[in-house]
N, C-alpha and C. Protein backbone atom coordinates (compact mmCIF):
# COMPACT_ATOMS: atom_id res chain seq x y z
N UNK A 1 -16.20 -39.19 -7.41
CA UNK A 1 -15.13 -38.45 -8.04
C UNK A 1 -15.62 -37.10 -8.56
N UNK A 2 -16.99 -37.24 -9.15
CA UNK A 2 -17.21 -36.08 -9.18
C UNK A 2 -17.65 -34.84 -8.49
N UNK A 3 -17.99 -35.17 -7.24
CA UNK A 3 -18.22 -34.32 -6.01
C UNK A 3 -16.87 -33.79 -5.29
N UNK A 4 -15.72 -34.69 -5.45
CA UNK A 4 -14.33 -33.99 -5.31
C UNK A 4 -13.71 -32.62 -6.45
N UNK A 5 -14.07 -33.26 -7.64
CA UNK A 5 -13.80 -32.09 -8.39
C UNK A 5 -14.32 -31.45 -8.70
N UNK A 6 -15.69 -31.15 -8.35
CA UNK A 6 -16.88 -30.59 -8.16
C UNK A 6 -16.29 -29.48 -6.98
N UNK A 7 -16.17 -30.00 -5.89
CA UNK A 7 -15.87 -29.13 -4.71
C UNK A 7 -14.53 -28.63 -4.91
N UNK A 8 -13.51 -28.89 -5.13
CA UNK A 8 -12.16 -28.42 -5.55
C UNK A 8 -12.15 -27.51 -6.35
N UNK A 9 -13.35 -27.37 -7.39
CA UNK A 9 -13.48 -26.09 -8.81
C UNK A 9 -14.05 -24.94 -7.53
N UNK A 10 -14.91 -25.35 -6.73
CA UNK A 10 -16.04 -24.50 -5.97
C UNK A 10 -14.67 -23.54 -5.21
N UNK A 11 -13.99 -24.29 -4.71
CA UNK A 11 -12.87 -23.36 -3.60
C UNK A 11 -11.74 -22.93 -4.32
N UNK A 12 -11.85 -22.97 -5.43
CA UNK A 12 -10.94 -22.27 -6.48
C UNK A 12 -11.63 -21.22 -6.92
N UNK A 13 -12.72 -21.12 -7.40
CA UNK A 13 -13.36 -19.97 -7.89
C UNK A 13 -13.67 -18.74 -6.57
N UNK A 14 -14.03 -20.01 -5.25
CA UNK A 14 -14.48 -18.44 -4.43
C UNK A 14 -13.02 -18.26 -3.44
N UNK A 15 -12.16 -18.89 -3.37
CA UNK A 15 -10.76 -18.24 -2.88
C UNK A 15 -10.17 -17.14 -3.70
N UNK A 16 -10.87 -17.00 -5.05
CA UNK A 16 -9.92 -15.89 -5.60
C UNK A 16 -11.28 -15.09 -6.16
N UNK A 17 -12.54 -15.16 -5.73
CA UNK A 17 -13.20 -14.02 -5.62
C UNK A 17 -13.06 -12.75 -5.50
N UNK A 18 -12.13 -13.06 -3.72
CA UNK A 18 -12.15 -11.89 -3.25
C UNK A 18 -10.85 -11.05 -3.85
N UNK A 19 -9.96 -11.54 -4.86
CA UNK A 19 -9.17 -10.45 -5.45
C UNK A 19 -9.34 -9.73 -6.47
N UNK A 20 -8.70 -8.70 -6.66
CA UNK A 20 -8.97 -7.56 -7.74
C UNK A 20 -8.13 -7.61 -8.65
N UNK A 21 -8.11 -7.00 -9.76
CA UNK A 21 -7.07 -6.79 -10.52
C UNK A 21 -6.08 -5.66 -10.33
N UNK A 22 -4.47 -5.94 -11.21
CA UNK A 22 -3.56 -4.79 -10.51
C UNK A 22 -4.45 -3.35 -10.57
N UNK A 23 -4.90 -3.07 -11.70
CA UNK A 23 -5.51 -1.98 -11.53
C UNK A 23 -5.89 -1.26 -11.05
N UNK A 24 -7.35 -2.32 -10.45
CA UNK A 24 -8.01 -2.01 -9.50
C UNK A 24 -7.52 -1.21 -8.06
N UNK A 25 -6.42 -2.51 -8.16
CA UNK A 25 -5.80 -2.23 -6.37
C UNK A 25 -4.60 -0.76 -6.85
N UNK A 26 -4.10 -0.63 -7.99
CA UNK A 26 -3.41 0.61 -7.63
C UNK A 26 -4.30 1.94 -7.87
N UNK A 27 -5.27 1.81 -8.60
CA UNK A 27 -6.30 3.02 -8.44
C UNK A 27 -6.95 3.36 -6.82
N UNK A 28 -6.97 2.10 -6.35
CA UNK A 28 -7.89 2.14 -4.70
C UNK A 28 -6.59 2.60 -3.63
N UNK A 29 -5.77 2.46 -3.94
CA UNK A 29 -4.61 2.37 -3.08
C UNK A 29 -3.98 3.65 -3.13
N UNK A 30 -3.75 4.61 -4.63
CA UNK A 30 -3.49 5.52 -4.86
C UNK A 30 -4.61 6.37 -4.24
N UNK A 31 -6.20 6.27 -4.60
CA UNK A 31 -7.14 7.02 -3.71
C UNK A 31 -7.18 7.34 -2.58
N UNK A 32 -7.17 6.03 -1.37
CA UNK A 32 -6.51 6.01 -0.24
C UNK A 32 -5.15 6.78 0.25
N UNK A 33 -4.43 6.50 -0.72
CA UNK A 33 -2.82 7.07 0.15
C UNK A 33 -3.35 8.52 0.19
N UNK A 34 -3.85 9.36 -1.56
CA UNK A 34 -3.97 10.62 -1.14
C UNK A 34 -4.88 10.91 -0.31
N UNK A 35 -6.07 10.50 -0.01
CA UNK A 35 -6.81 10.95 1.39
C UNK A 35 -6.23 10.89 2.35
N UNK A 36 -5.18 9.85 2.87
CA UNK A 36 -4.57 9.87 4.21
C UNK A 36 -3.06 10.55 3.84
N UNK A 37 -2.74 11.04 2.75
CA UNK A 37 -1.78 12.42 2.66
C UNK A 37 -2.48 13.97 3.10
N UNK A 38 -3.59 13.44 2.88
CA UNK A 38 -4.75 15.18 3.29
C UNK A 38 -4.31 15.28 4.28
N UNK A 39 -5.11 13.93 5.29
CA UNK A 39 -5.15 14.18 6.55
C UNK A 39 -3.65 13.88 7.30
N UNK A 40 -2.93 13.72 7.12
CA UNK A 40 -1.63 13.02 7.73
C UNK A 40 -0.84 14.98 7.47
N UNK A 41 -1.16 14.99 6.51
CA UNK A 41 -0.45 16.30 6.58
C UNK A 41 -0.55 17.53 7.07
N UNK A 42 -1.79 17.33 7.49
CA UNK A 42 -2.99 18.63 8.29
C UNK A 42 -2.40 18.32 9.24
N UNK A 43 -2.57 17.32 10.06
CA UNK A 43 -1.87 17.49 10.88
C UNK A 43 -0.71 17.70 11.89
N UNK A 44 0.41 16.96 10.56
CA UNK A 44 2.19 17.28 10.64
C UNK A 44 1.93 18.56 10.65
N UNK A 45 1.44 19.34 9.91
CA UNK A 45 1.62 21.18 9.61
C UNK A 45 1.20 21.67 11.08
N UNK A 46 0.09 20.77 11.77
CA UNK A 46 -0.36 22.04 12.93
C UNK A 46 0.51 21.88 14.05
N UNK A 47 1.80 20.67 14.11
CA UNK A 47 2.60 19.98 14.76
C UNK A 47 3.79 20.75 14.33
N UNK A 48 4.16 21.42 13.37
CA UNK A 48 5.02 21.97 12.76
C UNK A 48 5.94 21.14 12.57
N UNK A 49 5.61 19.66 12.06
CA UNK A 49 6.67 18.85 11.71
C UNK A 49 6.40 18.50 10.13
N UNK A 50 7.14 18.04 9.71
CA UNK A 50 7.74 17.39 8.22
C UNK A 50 6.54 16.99 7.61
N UNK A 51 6.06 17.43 6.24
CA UNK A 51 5.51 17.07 5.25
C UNK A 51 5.83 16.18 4.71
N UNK A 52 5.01 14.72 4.62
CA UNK A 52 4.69 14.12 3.20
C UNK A 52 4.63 15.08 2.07
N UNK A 53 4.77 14.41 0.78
CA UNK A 53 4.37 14.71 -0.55
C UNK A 53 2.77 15.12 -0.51
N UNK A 54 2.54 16.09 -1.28
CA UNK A 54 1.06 16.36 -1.31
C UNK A 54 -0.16 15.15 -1.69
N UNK A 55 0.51 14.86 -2.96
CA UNK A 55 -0.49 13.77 -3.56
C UNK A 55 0.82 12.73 -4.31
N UNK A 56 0.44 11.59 -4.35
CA UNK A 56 1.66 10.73 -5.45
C UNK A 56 1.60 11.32 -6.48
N UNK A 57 3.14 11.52 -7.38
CA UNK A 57 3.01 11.59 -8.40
C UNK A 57 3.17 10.45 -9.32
N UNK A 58 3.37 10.80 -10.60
CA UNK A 58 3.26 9.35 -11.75
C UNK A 58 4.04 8.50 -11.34
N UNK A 59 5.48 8.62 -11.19
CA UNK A 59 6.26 7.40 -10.44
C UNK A 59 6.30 6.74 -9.50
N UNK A 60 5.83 7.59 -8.70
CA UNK A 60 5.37 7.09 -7.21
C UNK A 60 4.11 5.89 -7.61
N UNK A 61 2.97 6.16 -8.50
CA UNK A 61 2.38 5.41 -8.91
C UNK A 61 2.94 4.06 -9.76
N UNK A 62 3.35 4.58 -10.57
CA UNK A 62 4.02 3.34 -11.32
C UNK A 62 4.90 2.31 -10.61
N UNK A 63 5.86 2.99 -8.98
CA UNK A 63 6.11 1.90 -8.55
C UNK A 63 5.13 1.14 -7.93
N UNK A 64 3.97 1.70 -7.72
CA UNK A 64 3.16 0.67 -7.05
C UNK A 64 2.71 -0.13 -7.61
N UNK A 65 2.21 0.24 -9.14
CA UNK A 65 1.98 -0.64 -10.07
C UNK A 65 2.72 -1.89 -10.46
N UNK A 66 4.28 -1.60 -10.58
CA UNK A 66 4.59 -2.33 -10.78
C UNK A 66 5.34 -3.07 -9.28
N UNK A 67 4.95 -3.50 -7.96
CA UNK A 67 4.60 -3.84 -7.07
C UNK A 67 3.50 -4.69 -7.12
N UNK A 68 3.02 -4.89 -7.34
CA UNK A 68 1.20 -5.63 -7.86
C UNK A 68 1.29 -6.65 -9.47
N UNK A 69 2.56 -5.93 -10.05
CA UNK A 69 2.38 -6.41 -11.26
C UNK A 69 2.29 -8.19 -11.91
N UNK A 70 2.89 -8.64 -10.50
CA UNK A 70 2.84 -10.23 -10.12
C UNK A 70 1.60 -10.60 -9.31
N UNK A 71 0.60 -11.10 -9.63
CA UNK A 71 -0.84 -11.36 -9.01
C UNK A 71 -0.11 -12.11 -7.44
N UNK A 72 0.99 -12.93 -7.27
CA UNK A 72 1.43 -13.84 -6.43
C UNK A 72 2.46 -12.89 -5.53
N UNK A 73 2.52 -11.45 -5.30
CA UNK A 73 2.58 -10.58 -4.20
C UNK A 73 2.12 -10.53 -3.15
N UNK A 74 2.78 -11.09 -2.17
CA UNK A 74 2.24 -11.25 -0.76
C UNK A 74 2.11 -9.48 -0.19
N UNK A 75 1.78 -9.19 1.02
CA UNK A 75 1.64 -8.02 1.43
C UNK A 75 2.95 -7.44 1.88
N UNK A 76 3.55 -7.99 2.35
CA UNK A 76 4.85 -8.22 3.07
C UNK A 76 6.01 -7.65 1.57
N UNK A 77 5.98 -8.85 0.50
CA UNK A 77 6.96 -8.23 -0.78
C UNK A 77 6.57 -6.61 -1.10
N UNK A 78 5.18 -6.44 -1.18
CA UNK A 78 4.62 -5.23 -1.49
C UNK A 78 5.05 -4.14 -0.79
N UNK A 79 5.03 -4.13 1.00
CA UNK A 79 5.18 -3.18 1.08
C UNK A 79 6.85 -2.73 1.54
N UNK A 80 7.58 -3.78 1.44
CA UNK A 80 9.17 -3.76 1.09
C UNK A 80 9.34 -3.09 -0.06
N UNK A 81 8.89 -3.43 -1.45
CA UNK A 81 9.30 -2.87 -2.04
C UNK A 81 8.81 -1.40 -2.43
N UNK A 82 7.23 -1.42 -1.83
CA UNK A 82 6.67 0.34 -2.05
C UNK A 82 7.65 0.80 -1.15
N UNK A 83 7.55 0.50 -0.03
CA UNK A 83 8.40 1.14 1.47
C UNK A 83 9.85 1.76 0.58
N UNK A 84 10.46 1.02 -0.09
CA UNK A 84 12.46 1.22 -0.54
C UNK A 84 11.98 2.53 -1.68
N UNK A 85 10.95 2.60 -2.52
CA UNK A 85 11.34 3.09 -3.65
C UNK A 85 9.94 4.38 -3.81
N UNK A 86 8.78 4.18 -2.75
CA UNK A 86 8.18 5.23 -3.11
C UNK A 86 8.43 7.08 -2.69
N UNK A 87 9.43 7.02 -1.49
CA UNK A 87 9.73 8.21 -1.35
C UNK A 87 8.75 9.57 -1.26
N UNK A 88 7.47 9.04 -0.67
CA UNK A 88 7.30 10.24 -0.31
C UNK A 88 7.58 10.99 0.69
N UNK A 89 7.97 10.54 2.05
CA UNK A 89 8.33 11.26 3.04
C UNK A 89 9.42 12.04 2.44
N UNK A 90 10.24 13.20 2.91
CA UNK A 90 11.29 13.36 2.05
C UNK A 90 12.53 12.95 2.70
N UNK A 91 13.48 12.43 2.04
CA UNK A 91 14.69 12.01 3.12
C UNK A 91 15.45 13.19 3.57
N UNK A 92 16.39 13.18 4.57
CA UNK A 92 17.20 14.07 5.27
C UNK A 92 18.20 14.31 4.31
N UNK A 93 18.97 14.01 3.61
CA UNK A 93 20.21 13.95 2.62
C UNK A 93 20.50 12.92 1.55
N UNK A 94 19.12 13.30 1.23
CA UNK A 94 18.90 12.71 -0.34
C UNK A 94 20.08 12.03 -1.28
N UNK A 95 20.95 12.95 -1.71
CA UNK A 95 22.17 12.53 -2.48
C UNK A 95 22.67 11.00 -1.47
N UNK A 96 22.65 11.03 -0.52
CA UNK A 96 23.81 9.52 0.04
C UNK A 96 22.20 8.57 0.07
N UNK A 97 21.27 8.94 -0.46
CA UNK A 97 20.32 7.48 -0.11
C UNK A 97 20.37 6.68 0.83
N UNK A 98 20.55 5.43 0.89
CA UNK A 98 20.43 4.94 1.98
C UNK A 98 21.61 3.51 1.77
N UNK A 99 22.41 3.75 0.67
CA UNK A 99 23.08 2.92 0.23
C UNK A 99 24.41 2.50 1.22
N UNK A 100 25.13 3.66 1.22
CA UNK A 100 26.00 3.59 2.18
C UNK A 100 25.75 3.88 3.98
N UNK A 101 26.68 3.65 5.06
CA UNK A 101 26.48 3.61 6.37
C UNK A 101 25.66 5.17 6.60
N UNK A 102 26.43 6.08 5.93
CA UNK A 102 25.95 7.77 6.41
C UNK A 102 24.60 7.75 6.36
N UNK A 103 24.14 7.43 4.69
CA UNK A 103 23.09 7.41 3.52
C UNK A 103 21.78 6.58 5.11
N UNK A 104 21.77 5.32 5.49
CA UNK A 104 21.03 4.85 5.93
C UNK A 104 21.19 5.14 7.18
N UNK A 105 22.29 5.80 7.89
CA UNK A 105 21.45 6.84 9.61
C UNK A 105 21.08 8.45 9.39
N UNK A 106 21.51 8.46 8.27
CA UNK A 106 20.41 10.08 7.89
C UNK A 106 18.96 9.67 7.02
N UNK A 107 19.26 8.54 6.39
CA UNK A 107 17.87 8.67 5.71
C UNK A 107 16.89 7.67 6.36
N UNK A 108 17.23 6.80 7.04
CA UNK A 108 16.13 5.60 7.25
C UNK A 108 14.86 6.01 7.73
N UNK A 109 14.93 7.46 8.33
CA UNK A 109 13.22 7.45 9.29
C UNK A 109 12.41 7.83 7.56
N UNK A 110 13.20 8.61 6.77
CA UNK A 110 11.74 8.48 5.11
C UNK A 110 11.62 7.26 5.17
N UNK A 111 12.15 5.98 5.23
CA UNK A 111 11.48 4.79 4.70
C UNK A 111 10.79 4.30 5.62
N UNK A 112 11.26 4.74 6.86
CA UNK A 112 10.03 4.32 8.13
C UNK A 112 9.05 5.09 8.04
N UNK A 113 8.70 6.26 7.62
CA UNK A 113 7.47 7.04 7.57
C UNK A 113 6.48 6.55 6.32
N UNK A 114 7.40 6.09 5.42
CA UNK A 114 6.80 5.37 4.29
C UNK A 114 6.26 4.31 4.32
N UNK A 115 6.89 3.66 5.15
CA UNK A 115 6.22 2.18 5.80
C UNK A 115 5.11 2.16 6.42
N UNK A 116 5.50 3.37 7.35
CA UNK A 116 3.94 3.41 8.41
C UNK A 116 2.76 3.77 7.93
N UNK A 117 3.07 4.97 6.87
CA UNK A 117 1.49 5.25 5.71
C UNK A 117 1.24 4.11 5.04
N UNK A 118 2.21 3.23 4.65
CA UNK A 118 1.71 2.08 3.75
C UNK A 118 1.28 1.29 4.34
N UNK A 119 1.39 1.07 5.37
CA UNK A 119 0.26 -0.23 6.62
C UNK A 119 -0.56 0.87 6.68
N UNK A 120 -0.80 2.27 7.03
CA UNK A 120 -2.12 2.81 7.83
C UNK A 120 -3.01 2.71 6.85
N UNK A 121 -2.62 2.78 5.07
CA UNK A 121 -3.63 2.52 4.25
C UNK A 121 -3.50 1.36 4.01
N UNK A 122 -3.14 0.33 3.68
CA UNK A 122 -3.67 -1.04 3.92
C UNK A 122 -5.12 -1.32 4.54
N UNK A 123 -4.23 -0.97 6.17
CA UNK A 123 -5.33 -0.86 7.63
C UNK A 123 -6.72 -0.48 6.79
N UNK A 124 -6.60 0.83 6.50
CA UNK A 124 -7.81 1.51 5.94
C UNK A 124 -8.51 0.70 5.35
N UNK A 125 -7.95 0.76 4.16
CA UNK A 125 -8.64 -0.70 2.78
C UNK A 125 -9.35 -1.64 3.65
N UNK A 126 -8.92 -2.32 4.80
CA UNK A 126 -9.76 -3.38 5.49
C UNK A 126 -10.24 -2.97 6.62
N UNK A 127 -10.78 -1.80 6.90
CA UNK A 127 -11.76 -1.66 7.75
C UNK A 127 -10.64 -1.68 9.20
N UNK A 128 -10.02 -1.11 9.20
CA UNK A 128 -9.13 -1.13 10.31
C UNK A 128 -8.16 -2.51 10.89
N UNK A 129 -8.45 -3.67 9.77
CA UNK A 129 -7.31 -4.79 9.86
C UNK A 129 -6.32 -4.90 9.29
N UNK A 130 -5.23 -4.81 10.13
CA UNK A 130 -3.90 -4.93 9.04
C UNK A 130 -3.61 -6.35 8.58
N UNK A 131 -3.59 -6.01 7.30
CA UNK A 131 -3.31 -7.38 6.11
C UNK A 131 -1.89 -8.75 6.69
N UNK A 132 -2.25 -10.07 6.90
CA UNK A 132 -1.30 -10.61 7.71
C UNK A 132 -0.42 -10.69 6.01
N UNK A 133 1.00 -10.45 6.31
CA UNK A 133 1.79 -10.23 5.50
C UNK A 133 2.34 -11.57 4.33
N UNK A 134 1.52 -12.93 5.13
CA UNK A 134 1.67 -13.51 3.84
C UNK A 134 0.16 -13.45 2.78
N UNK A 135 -0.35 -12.73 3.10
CA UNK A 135 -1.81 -12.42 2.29
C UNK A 135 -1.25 -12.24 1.08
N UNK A 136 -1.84 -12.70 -0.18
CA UNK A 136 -1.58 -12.22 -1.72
C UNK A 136 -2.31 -10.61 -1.41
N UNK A 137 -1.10 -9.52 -1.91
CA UNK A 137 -1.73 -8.31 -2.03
C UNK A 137 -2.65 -8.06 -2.83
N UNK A 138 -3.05 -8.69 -3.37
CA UNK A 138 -4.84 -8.49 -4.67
C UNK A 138 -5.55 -9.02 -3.61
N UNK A 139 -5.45 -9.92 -2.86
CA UNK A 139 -6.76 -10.30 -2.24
C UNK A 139 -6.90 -9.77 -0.58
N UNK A 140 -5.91 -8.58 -0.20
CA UNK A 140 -5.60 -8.19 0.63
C UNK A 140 -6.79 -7.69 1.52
N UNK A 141 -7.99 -6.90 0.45
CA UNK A 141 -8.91 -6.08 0.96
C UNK A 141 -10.37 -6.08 0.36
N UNK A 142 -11.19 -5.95 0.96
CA UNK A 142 -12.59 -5.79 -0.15
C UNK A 142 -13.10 -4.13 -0.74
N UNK A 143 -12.35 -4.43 -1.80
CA UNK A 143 -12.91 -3.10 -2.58
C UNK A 143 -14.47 -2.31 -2.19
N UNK A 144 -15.16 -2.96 -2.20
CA UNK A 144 -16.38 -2.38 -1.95
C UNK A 144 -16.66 -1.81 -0.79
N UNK A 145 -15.50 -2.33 0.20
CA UNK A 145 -15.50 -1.38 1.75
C UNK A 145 -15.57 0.16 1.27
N UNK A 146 -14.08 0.61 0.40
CA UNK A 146 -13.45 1.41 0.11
C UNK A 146 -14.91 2.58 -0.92
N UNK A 147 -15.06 2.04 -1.50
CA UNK A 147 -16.88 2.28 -2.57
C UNK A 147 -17.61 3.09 -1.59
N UNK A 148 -17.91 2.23 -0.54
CA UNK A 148 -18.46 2.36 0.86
C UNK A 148 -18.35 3.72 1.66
N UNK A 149 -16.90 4.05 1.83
CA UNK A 149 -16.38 4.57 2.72
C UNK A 149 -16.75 6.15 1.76
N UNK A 150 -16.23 6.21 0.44
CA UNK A 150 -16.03 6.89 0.12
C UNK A 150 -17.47 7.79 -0.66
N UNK A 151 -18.55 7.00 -0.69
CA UNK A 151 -19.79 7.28 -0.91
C UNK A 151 -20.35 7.77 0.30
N UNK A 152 -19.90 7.56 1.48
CA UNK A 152 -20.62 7.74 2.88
C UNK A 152 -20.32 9.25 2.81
N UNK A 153 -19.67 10.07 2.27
CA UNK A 153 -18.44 11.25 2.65
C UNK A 153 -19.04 12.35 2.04
């Protein structure tokens, strides 16, 4: 009996090793997005197409924060709800949102462009694997890749 609950404590402690705190993951995530706003936008500009936002600002942050703010956030809830509310792409006709029929065939490609940066940094965070979407988003990625990446530079 005691080698069962012996081993049962063991795969409890190292299954949630590998997660971070919200913090953590919205400081790493915010780092990430603006590096791949650098580069994502260097190159929309030499394309002469549509700008992202330069860098997130505070709200843009805070929704991510509070996105994470439930440790039991799969990747999938996360990036539904960053995807609806972070807005950096800019929409086509802002005022109708995406609420009504007009609102969502003029605005839907911002939330698709928003979507696609929010998987390409995911991607990033794990070394070029995208996170399978029932993953808890804290344990999505290994921070120390990111440490890694960004010390190499």
């Amino acid at each position: 009996m005691k080698h069962v609950a012996l081993t049962i404590l063991t795969l409890l402690i190292t299954s949630t090793a590998g997660a971070v705190t919200a913090e953590e993951f919205v400081r790493d995530f915010t780092i990430q997005t603006e590096r791949s706003l650098k580069y994502i936008n260097e190159e929309r500009a030499l394309e002469g197409k549509r700008l992202y936002c330069e860098k997130l600002s505070d709200e843009q942050v805070a929704v991510i924060a509070e996105a994470v703010e439930n440790p039991e956030t799969t990747v999938a809830e996360f990036v539904e709800y960053v995807g609806n509310n972070m807005k950096c792409y800019p929409e086509f006709f802002e005022p109708l949102g995406r609420e009504n029929l007009g609102g969502f065939l003029l605005n839907t490609k911002a939330y698709v462009m928003d979507v696609l940066m929010i998987h390409e940094v995911l991607e990033s965070l794990n070394e070029g694997r995208s996170p399978h979407d029932s993953e808890l988003i804290l344990e999505s990625y290994d921070p120390d890749y990111l440490e890694r990446l960004l010390n190499s530079q």
